[in-house]
N, C-alpha and C. Protein backbone atom coordinates (compact mmCIF):
# COMPACT_ATOMS: atom_id res chain seq x y z
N UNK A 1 44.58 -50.67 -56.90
CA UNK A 1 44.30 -50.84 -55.49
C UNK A 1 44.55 -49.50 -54.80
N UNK A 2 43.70 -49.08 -54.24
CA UNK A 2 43.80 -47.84 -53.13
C UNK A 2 44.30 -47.90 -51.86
N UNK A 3 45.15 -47.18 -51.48
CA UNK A 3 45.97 -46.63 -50.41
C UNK A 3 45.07 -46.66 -49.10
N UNK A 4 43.66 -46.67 -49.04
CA UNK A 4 42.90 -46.99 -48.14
C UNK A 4 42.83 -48.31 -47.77
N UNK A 5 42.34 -49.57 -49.10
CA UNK A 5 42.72 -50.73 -48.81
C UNK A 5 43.58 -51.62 -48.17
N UNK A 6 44.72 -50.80 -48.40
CA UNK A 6 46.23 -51.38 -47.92
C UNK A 6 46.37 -50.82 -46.73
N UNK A 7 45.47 -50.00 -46.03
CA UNK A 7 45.86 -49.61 -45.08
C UNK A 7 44.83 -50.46 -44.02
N UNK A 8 43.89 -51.05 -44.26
CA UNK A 8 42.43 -51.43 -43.62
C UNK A 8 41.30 -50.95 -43.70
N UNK A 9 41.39 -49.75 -44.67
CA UNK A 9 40.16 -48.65 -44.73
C UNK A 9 39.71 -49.62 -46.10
N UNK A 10 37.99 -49.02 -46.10
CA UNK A 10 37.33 -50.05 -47.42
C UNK A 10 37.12 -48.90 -48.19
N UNK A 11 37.14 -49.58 -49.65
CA UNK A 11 37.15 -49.31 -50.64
C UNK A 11 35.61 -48.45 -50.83
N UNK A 12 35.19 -47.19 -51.32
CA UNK A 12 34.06 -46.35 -51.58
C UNK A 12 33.01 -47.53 -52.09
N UNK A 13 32.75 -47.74 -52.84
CA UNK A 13 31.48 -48.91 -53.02
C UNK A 13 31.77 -49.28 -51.87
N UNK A 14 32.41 -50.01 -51.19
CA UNK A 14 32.07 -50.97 -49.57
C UNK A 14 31.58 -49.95 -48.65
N UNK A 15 32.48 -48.38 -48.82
CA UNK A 15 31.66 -47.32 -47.50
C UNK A 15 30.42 -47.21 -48.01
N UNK A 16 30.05 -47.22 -49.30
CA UNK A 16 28.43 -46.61 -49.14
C UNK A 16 27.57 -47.80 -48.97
N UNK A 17 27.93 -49.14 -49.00
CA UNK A 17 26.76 -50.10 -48.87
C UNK A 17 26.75 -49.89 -47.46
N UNK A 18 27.97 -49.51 -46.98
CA UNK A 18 27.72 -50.10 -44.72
C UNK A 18 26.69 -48.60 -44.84
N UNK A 19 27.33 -47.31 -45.39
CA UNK A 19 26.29 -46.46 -45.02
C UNK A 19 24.86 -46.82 -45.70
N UNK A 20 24.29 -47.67 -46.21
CA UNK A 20 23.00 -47.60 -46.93
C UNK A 20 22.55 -48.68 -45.84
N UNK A 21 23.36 -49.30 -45.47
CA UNK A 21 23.07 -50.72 -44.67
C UNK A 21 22.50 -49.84 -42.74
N UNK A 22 23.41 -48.97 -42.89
CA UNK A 22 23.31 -48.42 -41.35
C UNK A 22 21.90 -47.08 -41.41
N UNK A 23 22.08 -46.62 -43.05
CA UNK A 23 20.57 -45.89 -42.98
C UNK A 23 19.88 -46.37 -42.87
N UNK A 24 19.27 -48.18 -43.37
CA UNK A 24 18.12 -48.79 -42.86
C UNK A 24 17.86 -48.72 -41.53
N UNK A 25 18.71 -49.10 -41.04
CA UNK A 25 18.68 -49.70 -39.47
C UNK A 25 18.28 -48.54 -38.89
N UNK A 26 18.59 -47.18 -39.08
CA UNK A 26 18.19 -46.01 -39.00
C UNK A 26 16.72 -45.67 -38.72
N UNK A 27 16.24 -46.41 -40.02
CA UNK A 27 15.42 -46.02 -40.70
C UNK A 27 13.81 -46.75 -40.06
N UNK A 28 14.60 -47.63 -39.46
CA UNK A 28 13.61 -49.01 -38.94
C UNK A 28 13.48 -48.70 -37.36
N UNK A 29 14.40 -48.08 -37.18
CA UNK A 29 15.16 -47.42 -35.90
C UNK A 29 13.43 -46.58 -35.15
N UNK A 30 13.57 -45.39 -36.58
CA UNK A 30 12.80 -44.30 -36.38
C UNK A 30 11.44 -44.73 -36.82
N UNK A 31 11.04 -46.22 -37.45
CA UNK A 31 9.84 -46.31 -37.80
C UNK A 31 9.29 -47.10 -36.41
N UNK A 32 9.94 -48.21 -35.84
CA UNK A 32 9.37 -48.62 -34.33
C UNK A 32 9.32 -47.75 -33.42
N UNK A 33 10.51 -46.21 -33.04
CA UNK A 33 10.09 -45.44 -32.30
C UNK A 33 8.83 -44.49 -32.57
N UNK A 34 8.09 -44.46 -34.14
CA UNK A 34 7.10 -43.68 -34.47
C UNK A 34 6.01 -44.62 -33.97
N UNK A 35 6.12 -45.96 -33.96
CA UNK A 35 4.82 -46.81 -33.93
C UNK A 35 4.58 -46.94 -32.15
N UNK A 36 6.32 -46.96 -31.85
CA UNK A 36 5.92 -46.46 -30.14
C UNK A 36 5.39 -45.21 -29.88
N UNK A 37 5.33 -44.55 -29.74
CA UNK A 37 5.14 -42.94 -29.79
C UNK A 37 3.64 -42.65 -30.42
N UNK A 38 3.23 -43.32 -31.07
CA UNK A 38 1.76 -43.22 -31.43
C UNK A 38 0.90 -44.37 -30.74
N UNK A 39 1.61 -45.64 -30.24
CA UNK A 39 0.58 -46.19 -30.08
C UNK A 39 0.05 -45.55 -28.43
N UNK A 40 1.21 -44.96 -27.80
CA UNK A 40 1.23 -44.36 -26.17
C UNK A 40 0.25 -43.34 -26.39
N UNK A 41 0.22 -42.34 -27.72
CA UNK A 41 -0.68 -41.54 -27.76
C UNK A 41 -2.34 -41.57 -28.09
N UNK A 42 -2.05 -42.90 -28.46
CA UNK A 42 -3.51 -43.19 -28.67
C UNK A 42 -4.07 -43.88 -27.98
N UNK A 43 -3.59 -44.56 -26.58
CA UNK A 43 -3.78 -45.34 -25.48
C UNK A 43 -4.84 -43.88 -24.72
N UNK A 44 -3.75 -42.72 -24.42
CA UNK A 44 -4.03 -41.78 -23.71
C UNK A 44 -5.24 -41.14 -23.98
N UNK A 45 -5.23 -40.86 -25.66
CA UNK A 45 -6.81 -40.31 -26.22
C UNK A 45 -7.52 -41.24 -25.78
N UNK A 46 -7.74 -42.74 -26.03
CA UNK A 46 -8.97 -43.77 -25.57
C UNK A 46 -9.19 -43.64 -23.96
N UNK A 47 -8.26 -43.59 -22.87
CA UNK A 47 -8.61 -43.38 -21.49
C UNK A 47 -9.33 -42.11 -21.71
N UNK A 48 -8.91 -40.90 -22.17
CA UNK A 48 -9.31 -39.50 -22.30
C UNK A 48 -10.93 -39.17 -22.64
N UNK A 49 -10.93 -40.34 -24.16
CA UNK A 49 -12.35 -40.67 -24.10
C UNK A 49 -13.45 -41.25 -23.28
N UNK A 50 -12.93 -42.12 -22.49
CA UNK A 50 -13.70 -43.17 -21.58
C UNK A 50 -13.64 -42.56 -20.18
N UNK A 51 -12.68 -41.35 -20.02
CA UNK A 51 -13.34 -40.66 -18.85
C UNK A 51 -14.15 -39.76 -19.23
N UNK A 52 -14.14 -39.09 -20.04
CA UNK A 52 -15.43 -38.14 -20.57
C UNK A 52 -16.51 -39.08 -20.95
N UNK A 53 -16.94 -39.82 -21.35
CA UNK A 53 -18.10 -40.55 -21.74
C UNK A 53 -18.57 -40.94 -20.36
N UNK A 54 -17.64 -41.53 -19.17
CA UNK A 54 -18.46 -42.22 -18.21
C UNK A 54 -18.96 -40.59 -17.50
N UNK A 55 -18.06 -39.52 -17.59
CA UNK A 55 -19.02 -38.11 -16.87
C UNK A 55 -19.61 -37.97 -17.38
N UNK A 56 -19.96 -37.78 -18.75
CA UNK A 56 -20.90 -37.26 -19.38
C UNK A 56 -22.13 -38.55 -19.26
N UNK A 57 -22.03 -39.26 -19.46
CA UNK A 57 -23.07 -40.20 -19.65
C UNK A 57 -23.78 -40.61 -18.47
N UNK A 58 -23.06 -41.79 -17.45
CA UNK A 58 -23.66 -41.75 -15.90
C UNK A 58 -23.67 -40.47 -15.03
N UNK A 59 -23.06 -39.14 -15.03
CA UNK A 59 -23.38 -38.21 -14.09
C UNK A 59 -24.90 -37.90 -14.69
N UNK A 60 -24.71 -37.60 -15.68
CA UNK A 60 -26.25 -36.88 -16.26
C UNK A 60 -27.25 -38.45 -16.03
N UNK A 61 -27.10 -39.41 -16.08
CA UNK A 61 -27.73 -40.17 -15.69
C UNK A 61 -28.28 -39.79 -14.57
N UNK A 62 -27.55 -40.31 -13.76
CA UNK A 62 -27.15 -40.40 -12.05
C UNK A 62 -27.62 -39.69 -11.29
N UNK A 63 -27.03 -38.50 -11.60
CA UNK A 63 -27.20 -37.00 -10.34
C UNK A 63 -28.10 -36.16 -10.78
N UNK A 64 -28.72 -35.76 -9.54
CA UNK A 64 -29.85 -34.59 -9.70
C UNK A 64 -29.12 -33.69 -8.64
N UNK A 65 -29.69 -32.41 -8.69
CA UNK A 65 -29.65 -31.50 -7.91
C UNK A 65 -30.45 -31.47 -6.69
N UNK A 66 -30.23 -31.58 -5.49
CA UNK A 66 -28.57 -31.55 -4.85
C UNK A 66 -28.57 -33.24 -5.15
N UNK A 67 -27.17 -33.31 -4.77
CA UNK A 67 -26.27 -34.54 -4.62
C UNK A 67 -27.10 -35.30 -3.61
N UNK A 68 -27.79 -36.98 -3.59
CA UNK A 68 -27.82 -37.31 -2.49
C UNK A 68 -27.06 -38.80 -2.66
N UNK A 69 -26.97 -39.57 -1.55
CA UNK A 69 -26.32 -41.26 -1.46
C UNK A 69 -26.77 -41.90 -2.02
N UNK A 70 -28.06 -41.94 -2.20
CA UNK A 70 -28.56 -42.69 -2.77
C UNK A 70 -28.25 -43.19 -4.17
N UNK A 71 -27.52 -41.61 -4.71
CA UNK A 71 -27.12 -41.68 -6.38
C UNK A 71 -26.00 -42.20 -6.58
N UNK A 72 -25.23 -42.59 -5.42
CA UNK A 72 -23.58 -42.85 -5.36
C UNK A 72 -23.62 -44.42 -6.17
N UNK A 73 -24.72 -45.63 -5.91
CA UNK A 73 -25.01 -46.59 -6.09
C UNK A 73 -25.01 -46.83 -7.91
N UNK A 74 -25.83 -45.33 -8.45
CA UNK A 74 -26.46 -45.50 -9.40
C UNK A 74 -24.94 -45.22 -10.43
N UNK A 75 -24.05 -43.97 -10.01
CA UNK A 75 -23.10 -44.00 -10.38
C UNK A 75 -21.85 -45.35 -10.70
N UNK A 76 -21.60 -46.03 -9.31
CA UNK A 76 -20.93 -46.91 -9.11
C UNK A 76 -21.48 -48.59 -10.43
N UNK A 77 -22.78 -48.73 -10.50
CA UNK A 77 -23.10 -49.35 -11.17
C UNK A 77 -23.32 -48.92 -12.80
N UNK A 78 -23.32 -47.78 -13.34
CA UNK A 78 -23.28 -47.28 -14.48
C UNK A 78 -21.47 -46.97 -14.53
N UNK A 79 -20.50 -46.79 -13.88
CA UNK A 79 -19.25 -47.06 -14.03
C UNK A 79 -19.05 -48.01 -14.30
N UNK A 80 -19.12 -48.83 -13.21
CA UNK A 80 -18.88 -50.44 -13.75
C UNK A 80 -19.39 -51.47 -14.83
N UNK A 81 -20.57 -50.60 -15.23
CA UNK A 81 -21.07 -51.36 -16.70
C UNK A 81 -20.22 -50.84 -17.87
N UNK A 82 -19.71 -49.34 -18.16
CA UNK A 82 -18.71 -49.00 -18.81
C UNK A 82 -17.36 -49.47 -18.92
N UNK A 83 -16.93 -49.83 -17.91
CA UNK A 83 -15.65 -50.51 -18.05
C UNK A 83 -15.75 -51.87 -18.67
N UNK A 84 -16.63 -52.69 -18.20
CA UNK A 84 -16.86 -54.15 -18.36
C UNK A 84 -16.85 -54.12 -20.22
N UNK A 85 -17.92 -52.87 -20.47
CA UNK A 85 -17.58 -52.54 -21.89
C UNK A 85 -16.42 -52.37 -22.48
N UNK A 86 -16.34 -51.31 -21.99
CA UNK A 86 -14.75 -51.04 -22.49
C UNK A 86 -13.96 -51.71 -22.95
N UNK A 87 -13.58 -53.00 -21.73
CA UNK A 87 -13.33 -53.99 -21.75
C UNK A 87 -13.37 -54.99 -22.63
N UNK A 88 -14.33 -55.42 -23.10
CA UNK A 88 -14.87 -56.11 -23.95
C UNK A 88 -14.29 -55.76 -25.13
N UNK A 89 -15.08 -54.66 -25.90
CA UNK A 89 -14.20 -53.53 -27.03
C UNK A 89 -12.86 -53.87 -27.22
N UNK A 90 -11.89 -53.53 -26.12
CA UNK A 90 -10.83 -53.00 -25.92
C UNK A 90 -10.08 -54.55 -26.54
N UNK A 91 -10.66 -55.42 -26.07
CA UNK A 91 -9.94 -57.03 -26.16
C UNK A 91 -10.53 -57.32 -27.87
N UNK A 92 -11.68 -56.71 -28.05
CA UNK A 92 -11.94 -57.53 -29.95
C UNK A 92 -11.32 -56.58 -30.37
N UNK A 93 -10.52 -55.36 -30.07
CA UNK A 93 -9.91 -54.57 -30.90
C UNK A 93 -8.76 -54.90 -31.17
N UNK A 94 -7.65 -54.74 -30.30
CA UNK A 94 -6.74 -55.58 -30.04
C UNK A 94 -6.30 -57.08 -30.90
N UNK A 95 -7.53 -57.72 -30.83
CA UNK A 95 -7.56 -59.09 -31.26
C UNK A 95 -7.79 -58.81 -32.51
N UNK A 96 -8.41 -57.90 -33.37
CA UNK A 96 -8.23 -57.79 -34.75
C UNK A 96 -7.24 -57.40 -35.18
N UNK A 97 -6.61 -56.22 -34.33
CA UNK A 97 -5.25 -55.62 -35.07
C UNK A 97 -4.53 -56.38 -35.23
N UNK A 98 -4.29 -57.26 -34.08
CA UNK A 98 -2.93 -58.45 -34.00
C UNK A 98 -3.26 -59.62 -35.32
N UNK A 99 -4.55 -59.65 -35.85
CA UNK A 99 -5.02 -60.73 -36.78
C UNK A 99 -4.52 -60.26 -38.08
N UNK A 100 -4.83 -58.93 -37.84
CA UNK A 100 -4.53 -58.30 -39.42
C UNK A 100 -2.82 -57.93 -39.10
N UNK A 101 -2.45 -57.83 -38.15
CA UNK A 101 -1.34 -57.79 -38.15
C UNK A 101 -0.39 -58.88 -38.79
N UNK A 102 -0.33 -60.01 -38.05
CA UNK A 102 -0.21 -61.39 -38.56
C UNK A 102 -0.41 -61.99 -39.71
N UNK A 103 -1.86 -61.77 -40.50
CA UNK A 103 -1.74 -62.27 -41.67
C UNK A 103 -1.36 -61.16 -42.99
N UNK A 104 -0.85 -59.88 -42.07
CA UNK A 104 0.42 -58.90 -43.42
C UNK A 104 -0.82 -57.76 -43.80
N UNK A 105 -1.69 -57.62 -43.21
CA UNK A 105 -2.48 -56.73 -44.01
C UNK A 105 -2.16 -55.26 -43.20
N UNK A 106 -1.48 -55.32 -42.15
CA UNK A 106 -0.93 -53.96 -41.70
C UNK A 106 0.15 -53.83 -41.57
């Protein structure tokens, strides 16, 4: 019996399971803060994308040289068909990850 035991301190096999036990937790620690941390970054690229696609796509639609009101309409309704998309997308995407999530395949 060791002088640690008798004192309340644990025995080396017992310190390294709490330390193998506390590296998981660690470990699980740093794998949900990686899955946070990427999923924020990939939120940001998809807005990033979907504002460049709606300039690029409805302005060159839309606008001629010069600017008149009339085009404000054409804009406002080629925005709003993009989002509604988006939208759409955004919800069967979602809805697959969480499927494949659920039945273990990610």
């Amino acid at each position: 019996m060791a002088l640690s035991s008798i004192f309340g301190g644990a025995s080396p096999s017992q310190q390294q399971s709490t330390t193998a036990t506390g590296s998981s937790s660690k470990v699980a620690g740093i794998k949900e803060q990686l899955k946070t941390q990427i999923g924020q970054e990939l939120a940001v690229a998809n807005a990033s994308e979907l504002v460049n696609k709606v300039t690029e796509n409805c302005f060159e639609k839309c606008l001629s040289n010069p600017y008149s009101s009339a085009e404000e309409g054409c804009v406002d309704q080629c925005l709003a068909e993009y989002m509604r998309s988006w939208n759409v997308v955004s919800k069967a995407y979602v809805a697959r990850i969480q499927q494949a999530s659920t039945s273990g395949e990610i």
